[in-house]
Structure formats: structure tokens, C-alpha cells
C-alpha atoms as a PDB file:
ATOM      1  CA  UNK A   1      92.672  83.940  72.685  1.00  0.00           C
ATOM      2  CA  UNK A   2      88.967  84.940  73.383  1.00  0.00           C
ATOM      3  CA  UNK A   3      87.707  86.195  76.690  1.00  0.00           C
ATOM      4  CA  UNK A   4      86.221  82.707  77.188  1.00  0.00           C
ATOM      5  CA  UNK A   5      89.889  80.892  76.869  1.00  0.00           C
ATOM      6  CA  UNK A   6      91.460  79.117  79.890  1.00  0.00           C
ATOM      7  CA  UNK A   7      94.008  81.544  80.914  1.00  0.00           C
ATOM      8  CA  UNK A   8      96.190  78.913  81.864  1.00  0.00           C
ATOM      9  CA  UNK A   9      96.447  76.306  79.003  1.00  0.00           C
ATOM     10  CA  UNK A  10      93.763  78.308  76.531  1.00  0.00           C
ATOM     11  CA  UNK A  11      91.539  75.422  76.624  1.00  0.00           C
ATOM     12  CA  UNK A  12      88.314  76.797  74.158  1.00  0.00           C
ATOM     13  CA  UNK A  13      85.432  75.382  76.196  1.00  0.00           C
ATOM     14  CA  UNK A  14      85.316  76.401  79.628  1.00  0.00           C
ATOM     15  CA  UNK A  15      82.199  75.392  82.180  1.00  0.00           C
ATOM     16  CA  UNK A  16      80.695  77.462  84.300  1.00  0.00           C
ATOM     17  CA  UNK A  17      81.082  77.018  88.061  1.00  0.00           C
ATOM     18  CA  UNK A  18      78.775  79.431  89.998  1.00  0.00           C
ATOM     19  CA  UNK A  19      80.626  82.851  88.873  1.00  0.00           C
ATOM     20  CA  UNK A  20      83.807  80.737  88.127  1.00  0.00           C
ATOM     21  CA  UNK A  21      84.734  79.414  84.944  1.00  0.00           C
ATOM     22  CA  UNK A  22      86.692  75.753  85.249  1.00  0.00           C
ATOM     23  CA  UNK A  23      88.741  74.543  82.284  1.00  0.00           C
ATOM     24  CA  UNK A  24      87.907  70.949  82.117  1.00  0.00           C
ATOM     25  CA  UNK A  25      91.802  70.185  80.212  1.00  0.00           C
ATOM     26  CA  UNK A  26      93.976  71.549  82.885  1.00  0.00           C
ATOM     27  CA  UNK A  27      91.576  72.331  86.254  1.00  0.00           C
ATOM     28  CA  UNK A  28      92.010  76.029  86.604  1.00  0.00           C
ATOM     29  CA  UNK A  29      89.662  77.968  87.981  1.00  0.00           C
ATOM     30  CA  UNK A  30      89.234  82.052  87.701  1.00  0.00           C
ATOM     31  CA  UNK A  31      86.970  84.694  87.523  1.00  0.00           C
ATOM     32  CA  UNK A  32      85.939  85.774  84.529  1.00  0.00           C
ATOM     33  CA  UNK A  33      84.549  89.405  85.634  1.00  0.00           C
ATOM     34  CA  UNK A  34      88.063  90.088  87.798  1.00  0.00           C
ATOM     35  CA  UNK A  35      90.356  92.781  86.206  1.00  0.00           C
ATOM     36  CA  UNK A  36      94.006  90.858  86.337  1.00  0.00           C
ATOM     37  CA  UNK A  37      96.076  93.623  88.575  1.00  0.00           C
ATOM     38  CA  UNK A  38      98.952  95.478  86.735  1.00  0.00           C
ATOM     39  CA  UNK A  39     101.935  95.991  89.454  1.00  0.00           C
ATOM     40  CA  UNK A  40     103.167  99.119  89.571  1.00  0.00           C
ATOM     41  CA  UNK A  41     106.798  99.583  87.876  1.00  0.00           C
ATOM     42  CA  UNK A  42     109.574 101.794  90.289  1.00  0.00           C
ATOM     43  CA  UNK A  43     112.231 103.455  89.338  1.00  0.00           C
ATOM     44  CA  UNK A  44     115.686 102.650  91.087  1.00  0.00           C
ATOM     45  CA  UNK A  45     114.769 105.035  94.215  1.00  0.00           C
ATOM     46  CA  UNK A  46     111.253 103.278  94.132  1.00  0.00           C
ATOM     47  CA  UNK A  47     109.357 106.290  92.755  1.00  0.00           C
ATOM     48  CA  UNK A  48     106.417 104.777  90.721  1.00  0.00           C
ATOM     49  CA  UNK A  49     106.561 105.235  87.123  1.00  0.00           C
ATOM     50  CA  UNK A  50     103.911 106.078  84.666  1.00  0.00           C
ATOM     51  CA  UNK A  51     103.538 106.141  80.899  1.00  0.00           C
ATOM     52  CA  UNK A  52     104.666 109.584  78.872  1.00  0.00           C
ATOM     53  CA  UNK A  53     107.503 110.457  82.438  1.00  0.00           C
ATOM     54  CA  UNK A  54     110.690 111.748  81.861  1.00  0.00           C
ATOM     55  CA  UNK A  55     113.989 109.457  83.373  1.00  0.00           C
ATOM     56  CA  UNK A  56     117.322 109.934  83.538  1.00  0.00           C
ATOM     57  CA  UNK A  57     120.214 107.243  83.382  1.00  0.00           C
ATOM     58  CA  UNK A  58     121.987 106.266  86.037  1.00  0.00           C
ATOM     59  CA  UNK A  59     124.661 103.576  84.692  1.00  0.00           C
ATOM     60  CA  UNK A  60     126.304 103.545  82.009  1.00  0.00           C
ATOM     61  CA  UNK A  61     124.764 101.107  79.885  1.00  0.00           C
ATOM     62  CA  UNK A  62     126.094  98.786  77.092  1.00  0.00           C
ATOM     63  CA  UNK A  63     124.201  98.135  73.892  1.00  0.00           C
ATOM     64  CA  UNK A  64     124.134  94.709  72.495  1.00  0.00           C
ATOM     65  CA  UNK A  65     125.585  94.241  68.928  1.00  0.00           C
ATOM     66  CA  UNK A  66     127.351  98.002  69.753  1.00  0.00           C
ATOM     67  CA  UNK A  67     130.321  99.415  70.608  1.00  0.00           C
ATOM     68  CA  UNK A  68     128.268 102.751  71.996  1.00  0.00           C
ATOM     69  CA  UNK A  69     126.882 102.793  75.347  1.00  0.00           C
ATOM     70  CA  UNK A  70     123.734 105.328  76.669  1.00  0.00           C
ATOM     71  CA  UNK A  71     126.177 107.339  79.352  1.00  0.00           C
ATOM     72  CA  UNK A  72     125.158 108.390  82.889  1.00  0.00           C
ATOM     73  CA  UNK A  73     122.984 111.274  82.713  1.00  0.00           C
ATOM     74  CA  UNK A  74     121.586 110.655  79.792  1.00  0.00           C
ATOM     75  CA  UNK A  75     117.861 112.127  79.952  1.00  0.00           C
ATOM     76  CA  UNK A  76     114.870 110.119  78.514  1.00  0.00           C
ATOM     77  CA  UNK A  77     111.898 111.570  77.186  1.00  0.00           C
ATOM     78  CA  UNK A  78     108.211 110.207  77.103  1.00  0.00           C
ATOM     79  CA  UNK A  79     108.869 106.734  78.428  1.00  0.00           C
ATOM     80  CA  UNK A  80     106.615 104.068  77.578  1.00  0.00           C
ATOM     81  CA  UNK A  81     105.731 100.939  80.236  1.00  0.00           C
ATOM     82  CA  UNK A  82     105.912  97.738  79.117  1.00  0.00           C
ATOM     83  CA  UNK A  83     104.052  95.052  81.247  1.00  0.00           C
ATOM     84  CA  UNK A  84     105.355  91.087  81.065  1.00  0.00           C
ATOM     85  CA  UNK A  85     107.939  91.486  78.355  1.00  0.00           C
ATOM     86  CA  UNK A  86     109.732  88.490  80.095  1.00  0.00           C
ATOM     87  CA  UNK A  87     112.938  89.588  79.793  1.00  0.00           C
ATOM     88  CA  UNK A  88     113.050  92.444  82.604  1.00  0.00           C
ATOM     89  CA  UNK A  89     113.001  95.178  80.593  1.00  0.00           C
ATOM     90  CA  UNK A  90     109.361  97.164  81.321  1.00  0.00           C
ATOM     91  CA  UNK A  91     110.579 100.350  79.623  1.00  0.00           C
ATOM     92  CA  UNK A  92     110.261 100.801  75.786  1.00  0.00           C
ATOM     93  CA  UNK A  93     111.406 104.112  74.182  1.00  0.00           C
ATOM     94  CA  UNK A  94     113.516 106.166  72.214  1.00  0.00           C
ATOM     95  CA  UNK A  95     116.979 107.379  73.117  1.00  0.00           C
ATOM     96  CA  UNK A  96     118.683 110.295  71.184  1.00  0.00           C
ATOM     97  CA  UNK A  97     121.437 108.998  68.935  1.00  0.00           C
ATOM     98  CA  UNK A  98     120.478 105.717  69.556  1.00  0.00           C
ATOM     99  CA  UNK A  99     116.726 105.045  68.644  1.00  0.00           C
ATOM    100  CA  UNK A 100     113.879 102.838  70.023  1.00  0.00           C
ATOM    101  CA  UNK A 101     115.826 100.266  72.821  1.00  0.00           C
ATOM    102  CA  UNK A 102     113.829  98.879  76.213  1.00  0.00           C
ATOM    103  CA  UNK A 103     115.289  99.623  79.365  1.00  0.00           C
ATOM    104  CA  UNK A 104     114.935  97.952  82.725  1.00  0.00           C
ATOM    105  CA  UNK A 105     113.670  99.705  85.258  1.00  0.00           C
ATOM    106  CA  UNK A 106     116.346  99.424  88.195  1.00  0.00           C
ATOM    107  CA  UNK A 107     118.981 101.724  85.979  1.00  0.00           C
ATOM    108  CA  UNK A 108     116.729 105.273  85.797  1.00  0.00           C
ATOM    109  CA  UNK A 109     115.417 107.649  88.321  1.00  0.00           C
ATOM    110  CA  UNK A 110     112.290 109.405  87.543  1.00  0.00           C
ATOM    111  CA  UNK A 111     113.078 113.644  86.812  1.00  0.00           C
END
């Protein structure tokens, strides 16, 4: 998808509309020059989270396709955000004895 794309539908050909572009397919309108805002990503006591922190379990979590589970307590290392993966989990990175897995979110607190 270029920069000129409909965001919407990704119509190719776009009009101009003032500083708005309009897709002429679907009707959307948006700014091309507006930086899309990235919401910030809390931890389960609603500290905000950043790329490279260090979290800590707090449930005991079960693995899919495993009979192993990452155990309360377990500390993670140089966490990595992941924005929009659609499924809820916004935290990609690599657990000791288990290797690279996502996590959501609402089941670590920030160290």
C-alpha cells in the first residue's frame, strides 16, 4: 500500500480535497500529513510500557499445543510492543525455556 492508498478500502487514486485526500470508491476522507496516534500499551497496574522493559508474570499462563505453562513470577526480559496484532496480544518476546510467544498485556506488571 503506498502513502497515496485509501486507508480505508486502498483505493489507488485518491483526489485531492483542499489538504484532504477523498477516495472516490468508498468516500473516506483523511489527512495525508497527520501521524496516525499509537495508544499507549499498560501493564495490569496501568504502568505504561515501552519497548526493551523488563515484566514479570502474574498468572499462570497456559501454552497452546503444550502441556507447560509460563508460572507466576516468571521474569521477562527485553519485551517487545506489538501494535494491532488483532488478537490482543501487544507483547512479542522470548521466554526462557519456552522461546519467542506474544503475551497480552493485562497478565504482567512492569519491574
Amino acid at each position: 500500500m503506498s502513502e497515496s492508498n485509501c486507508p480505508k478500502c486502498e483505493y489507488e487514486y485518491p483526489y485531492p480535497d483542499g489538504n484532504m485526500l477523498v477516495c472516490p470508491d468508498c468516500q473516506h476522507q483523511w489527512d495525508p500529513t497527520a501521524t496516525p496516534e499509537i495508544p499507549e500499551i499498560k501493564d495490569a497496574n496501568g504502568n505504561v510500557l515501552a519497548t526493551g522493559d523488563t515484566v514479570t508474570v502474574i498468572k499462570d499462563l497456559k501454552i497452546k499445543g503444550s502441556s507447560q505453562s509460563v508460572k507466576v513470577g516468571t521474569k521477562v526480559k527485553n519485551i517487545r510492543l506489538v501494535h494491532d496484532s488483532g488478537d490482543g496480544h501487544d507483547i512479542a518476546c522470548k521466554i526462557e525455556g519456552f522461546g519467542a510467544m506474544n503475551l497480552k498485556s493485562e497478565f504482567v506488571k512492569k519491574v
